[in-house]
Protein backbone atom coordinates (compact mmCIF):
# COMPACT_ATOMS: atom_id res chain seq x y z
CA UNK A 1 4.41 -15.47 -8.71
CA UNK A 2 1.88 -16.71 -11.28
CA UNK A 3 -0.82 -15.22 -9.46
CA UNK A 4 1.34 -11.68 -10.25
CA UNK A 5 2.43 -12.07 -13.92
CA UNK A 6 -1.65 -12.99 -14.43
CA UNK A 7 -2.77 -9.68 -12.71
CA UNK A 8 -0.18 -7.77 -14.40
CA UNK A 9 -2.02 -9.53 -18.03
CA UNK A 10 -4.93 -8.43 -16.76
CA UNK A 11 -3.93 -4.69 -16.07
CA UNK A 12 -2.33 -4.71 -19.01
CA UNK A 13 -5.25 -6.02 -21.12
CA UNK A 14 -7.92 -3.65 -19.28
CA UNK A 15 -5.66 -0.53 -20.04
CA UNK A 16 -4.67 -1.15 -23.80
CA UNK A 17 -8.41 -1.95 -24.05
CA UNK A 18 -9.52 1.41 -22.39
CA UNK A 19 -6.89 2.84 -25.25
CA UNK A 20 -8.16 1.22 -28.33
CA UNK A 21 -11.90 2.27 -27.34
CA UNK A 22 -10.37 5.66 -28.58
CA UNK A 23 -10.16 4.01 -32.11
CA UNK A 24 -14.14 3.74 -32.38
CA UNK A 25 -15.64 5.30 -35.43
CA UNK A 26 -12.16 5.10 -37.25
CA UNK A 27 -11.70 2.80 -39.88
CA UNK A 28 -8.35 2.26 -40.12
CA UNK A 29 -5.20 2.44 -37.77
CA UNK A 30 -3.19 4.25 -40.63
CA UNK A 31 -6.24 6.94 -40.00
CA UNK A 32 -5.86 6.72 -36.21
CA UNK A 33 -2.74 7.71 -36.28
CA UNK A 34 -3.35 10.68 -38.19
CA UNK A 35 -6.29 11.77 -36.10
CA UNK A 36 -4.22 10.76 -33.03
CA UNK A 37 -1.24 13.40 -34.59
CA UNK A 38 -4.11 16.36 -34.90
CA UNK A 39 -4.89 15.38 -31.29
CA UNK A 40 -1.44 15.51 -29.88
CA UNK A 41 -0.71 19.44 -31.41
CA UNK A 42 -4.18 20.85 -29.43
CA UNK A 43 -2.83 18.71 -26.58
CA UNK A 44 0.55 20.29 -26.05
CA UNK A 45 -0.64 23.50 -26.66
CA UNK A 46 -3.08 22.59 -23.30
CA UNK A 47 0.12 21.62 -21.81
CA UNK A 48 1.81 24.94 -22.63
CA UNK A 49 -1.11 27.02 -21.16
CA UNK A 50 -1.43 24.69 -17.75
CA UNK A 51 2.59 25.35 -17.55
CA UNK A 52 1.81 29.00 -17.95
CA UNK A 53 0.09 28.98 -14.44
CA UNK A 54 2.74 27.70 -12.48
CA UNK A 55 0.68 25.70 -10.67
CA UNK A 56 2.82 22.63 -9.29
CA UNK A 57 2.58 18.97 -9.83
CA UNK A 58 0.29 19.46 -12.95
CA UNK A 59 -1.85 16.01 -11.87
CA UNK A 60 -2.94 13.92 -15.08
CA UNK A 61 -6.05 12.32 -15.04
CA UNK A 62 -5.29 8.50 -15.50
CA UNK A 63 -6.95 5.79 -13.64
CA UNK A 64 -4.34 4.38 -10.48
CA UNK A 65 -4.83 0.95 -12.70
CA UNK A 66 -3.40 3.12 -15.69
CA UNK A 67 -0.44 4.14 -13.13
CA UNK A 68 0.48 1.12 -11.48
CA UNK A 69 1.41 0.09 -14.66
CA UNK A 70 3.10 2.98 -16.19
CA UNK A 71 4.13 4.35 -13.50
CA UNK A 72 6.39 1.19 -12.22
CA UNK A 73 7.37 -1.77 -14.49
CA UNK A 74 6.36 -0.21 -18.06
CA UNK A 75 7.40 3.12 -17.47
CA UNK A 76 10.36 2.45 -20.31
CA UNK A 77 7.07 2.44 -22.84
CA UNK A 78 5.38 5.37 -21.51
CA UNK A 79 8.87 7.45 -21.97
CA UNK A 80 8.86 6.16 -25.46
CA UNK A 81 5.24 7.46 -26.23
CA UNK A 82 5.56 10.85 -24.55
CA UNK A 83 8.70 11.34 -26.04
CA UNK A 84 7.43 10.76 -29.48
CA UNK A 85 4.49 12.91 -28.66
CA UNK A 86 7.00 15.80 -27.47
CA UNK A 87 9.18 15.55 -30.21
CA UNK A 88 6.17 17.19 -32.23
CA UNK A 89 7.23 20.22 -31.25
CA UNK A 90 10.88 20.78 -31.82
CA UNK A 91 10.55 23.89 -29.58
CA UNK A 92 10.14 22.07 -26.47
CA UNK A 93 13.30 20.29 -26.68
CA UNK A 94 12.39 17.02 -25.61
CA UNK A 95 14.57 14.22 -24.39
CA UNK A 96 14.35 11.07 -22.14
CA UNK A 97 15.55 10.48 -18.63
CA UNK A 98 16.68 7.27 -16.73
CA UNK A 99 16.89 7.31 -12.85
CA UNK A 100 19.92 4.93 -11.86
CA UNK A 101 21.49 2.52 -8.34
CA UNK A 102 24.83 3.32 -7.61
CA UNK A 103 25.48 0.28 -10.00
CA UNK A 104 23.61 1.78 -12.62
CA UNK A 105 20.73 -0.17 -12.93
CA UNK A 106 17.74 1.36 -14.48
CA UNK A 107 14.56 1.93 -11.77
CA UNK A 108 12.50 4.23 -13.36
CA UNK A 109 12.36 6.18 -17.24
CA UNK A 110 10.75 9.19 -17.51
CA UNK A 111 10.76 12.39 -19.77
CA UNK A 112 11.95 16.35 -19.86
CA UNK A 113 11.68 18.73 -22.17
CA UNK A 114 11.59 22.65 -21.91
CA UNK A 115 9.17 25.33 -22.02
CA UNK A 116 9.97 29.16 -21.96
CA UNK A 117 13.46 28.64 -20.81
CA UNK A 118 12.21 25.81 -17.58
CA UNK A 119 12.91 22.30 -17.55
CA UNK A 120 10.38 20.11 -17.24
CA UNK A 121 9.61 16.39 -16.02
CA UNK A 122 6.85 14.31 -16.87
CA UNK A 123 5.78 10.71 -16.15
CA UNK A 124 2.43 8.54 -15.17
CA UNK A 125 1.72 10.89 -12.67
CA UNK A 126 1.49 13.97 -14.87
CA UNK A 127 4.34 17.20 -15.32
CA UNK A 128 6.89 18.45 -12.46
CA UNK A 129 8.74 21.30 -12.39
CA UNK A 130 11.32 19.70 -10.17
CA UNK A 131 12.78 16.25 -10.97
CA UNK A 132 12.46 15.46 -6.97
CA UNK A 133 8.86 15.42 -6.85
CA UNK A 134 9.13 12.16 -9.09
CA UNK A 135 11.84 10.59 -7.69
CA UNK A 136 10.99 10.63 -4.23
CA UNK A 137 8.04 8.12 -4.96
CA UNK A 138 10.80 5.82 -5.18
CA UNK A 139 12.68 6.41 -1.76
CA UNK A 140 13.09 2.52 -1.16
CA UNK A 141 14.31 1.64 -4.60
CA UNK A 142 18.20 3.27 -3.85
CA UNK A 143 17.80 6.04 -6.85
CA UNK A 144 21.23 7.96 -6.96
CA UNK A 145 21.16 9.86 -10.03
CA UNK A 146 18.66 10.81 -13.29
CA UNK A 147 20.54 10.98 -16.20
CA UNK A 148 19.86 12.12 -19.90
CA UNK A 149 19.57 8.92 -22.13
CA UNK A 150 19.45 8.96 -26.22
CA UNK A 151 16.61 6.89 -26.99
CA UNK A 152 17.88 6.56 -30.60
CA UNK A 153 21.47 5.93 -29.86
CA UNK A 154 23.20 2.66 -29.97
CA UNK A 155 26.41 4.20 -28.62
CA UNK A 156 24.48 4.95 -25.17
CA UNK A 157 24.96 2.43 -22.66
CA UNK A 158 21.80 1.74 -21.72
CA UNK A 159 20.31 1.52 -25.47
CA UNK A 160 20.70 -2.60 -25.27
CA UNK A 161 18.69 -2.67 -22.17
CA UNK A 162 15.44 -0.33 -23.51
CA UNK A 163 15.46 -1.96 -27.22
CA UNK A 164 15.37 -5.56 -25.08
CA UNK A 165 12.51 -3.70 -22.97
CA UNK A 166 10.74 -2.63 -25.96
CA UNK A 167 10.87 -5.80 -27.68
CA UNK A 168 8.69 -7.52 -24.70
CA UNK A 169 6.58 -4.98 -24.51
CA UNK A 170 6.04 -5.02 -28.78
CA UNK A 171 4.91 -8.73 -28.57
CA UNK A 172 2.59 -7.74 -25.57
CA UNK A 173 0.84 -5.24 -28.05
CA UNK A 174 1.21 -7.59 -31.49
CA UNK A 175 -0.03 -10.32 -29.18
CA UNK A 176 -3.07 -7.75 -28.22
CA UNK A 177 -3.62 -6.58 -31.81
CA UNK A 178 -3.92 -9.94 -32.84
CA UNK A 179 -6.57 -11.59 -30.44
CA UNK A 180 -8.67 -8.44 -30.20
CA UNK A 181 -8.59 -7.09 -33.77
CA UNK A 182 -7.69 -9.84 -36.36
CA UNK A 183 -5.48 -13.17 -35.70
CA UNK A 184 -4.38 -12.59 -39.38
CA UNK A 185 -3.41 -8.91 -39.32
CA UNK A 186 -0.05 -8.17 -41.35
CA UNK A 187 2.98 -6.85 -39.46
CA UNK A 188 3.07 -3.80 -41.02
CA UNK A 189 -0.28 -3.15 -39.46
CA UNK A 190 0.85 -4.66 -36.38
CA UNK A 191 4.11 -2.24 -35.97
CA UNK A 192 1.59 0.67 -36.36
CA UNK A 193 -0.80 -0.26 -33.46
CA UNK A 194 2.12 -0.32 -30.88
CA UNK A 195 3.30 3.35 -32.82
CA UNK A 196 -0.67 4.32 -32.00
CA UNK A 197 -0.89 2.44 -28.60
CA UNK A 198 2.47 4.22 -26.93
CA UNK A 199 1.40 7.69 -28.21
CA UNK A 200 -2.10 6.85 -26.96
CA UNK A 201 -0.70 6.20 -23.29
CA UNK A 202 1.26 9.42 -23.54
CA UNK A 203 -1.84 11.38 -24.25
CA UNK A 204 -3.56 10.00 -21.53
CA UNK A 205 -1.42 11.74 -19.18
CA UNK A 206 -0.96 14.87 -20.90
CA UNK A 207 -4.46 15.46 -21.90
CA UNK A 208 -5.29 17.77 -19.33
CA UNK A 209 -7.81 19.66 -20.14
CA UNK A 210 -11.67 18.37 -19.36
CA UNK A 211 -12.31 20.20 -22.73
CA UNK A 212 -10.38 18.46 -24.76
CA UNK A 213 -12.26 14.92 -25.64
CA UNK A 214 -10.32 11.68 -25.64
CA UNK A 215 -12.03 10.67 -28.77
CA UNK A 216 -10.38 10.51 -32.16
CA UNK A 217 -11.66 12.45 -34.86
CA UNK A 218 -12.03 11.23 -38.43
């Protein structure tokens, strides 16, 4: 067990450290994330023309260290970041999914959104036309049904469970931010790395295009 929970802080550490490498040559993270929001609009307009093909699983070009994590026990954050990403352009309708037990325990968060009148799914692994081809990677785990869930919406019955997600996952980020960057960094600073860092991981999957470089721009 503690041989597990320090792998998984290893993973975690290599990945958000791949991530902030994108930050290099930017001064600021209130700058990142304006750089990073120039980046997203060129990237869904890549994933726009790759849907265009119809060419099925679109496969996104993360590391398997990058999906192990985001792909299993920190999918919840991933959903968060490509949502947020997605919401960018009202046009494609975004909205997040949560695959459910017959008791309705979470197993795995992932997002949809639409494109020319097709529904889409999207997760570590990169964009599905058909919600199947994600949820049969998780034959053993007793998935019975994918519902909608409103990220934003204390009323929805899973909202308690995701905020409690996202608070762990916050102090994983802060507690990044502040050994890596500065021990002294204020929390307003602190709540805009993990904005940056979660919209970071969702570009990582959906920038699909070889052309389009990783790396910030001023």
């Amino acid at each position: 067990m503690i041989a597990d929970v320090i792998n998984r802080k290893l993973t975690l550490n290599s990945v958000f450290s791949g991530l902030v490498d994108k930050m290099k040559g930017i001064p600021d993270i209130t700058k990142a994330i304006k750089a990073q929001d120039k980046k997203a609009s060129r990237v869904i307009e890549s994933i726009k023309q790759e849907i265009e093909k119809g060419q099925f699983p679109i496969h996104s070009n993360t590391e398997p260290m990058f999906k192990e994590l985001f792909a299993h026990d920190r999918c919840y954050i991933l959903m968060n970041g490509m949502y947020d990403v997605l919401c960018g352009d009202h046009s494609l309708n975004a909205r997040c999914m949560v695959a459910q037990n017959g008791e309705g325990t979470p197993l795995h968060w992932l997002v949809a959104f639409d494109h020319q009148g097709k529904e889409y799914y999207a997760d570590a692994y990169g964009i599905f036309d058909n919600v199947e081809d994600i949820i049969s990677r998780y034959e053993n785990s007793d998935i019975e049904v994918v519902n909608d869930f409103e990220i934003y919406d204390e009323d929805d019955p899973l909202y308690e469970t995701f905020v409690d997600l996202m608070i762990d996952s916050q102090d994983e980020v802060f507690d990044f931010a502040l050994t890596h960057f500065d021990e002294d960094m204020p929390m307003d600073e602190q709540i805009e790395f993990h904005t940056f860092m979660m919209s970071q991981q969702a570009l990582t999957v959906f920038d699909l295009s070889p052309s389009l470089e990783l790396t910030l721009e001023k």
